[in-house]
Protein backbone atom coordinates (compact mmCIF):
# COMPACT_ATOMS: atom_id res chain seq x y z
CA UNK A 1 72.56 73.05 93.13
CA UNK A 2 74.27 71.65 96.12
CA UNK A 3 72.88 68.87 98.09
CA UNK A 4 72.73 68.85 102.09
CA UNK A 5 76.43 67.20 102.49
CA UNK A 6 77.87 69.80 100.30
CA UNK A 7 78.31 67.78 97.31
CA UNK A 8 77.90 68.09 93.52
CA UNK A 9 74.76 66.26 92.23
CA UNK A 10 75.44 64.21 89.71
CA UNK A 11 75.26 66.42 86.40
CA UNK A 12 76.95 69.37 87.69
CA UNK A 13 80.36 67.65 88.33
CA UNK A 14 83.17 70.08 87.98
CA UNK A 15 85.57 69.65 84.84
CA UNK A 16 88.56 69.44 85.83
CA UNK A 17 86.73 65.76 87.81
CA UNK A 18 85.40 64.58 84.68
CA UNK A 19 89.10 65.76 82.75
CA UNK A 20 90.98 63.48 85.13
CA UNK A 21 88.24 60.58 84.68
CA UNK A 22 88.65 60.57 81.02
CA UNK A 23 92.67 60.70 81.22
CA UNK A 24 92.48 57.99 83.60
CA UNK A 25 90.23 56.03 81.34
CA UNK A 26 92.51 56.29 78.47
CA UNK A 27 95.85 56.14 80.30
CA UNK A 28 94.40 52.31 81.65
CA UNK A 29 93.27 51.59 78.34
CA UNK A 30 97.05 52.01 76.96
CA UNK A 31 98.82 50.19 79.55
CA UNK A 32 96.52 47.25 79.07
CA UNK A 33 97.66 47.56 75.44
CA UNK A 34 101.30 47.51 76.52
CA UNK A 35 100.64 44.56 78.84
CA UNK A 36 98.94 42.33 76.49
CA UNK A 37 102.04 43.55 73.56
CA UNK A 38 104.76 42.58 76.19
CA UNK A 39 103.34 39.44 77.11
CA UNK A 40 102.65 38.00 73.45
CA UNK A 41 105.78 39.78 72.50
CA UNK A 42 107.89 37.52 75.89
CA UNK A 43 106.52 33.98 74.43
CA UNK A 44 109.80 32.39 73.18
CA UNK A 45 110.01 31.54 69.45
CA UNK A 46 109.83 28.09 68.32
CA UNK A 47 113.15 26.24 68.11
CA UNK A 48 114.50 24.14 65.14
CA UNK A 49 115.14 21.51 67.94
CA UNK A 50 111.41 21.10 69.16
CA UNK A 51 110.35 21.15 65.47
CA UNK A 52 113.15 18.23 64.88
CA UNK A 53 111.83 16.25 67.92
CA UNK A 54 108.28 16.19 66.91
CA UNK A 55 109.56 15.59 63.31
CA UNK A 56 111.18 12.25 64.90
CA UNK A 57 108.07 11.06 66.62
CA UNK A 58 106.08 11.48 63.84
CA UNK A 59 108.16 9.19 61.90
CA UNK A 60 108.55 6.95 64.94
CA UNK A 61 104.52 7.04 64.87
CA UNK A 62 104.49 6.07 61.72
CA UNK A 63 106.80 3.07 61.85
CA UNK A 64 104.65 1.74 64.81
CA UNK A 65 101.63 1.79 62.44
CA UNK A 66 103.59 0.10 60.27
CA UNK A 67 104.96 -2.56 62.66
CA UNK A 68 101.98 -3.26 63.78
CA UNK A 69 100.23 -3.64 60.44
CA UNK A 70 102.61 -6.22 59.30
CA UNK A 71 103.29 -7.76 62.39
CA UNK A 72 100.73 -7.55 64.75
CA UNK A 73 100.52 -5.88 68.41
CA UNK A 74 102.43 -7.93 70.36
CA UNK A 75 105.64 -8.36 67.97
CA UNK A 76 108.96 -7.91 68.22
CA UNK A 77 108.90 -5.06 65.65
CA UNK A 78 106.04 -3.43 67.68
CA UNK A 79 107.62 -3.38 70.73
CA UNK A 80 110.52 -1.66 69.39
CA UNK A 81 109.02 0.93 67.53
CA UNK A 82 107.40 1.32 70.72
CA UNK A 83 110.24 2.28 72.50
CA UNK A 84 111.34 4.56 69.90
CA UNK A 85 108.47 6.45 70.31
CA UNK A 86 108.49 6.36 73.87
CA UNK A 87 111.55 8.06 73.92
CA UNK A 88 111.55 10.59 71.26
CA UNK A 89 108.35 11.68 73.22
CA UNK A 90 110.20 11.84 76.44
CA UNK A 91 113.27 13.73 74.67
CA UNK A 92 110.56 16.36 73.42
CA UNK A 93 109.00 16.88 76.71
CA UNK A 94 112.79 17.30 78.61
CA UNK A 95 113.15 19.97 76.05
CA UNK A 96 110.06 21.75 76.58
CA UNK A 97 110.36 21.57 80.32
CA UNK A 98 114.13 22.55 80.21
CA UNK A 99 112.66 25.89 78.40
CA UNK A 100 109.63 26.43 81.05
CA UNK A 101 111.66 26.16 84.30
């Protein structure tokens, strides 16, 4: 039955609508796959560098803990271990922004 404006109601839509519908559907659906694939697939790998930097300030971490526990806060000792971990942190985050930009 046809309605005043000479369209379809709604359960008597042609097939060859409701064909191209469904292929659009599932055409969508697999280049939304692909997209998500491509852009997991794009993120770089992680480098033996970055793992090697954050291998150094762990250690450098570590002998801050350990500076501090025998020395105190405000030793000599401290404030160099400090610094080493200051800038092992700052060499890791060059790297990682030298790979973003």
């Amino acid at each position: 039955m046809m309605t005043i404006e000479n369209q379809p109601e709604e359960d008597e839509i042609p097939c060859d609508i409701a064909g191209k519908h469904s292929q659009l559907r599932t055409t969508s659906l697999a280049a939304a796959a692909l997209a998500a694939f491509l852009i997991f697939a794009a993120a770089p790998p992680v480098r033996a560098d970055d793992h090697d930097c954050q291998r150094r300030i762990a250690n450098a971490d570590h002998r801050l803990d350990r500076a501090v526990a025998r020395h105190g806060w405000q030793s000599r000792q401290a404030d160099h271990a400090r610094s080493r971990t200051s800038r092992s942190s700052r060499e890791l985050l060059e790297r990682q922004s030298s790979l973003v930009g």
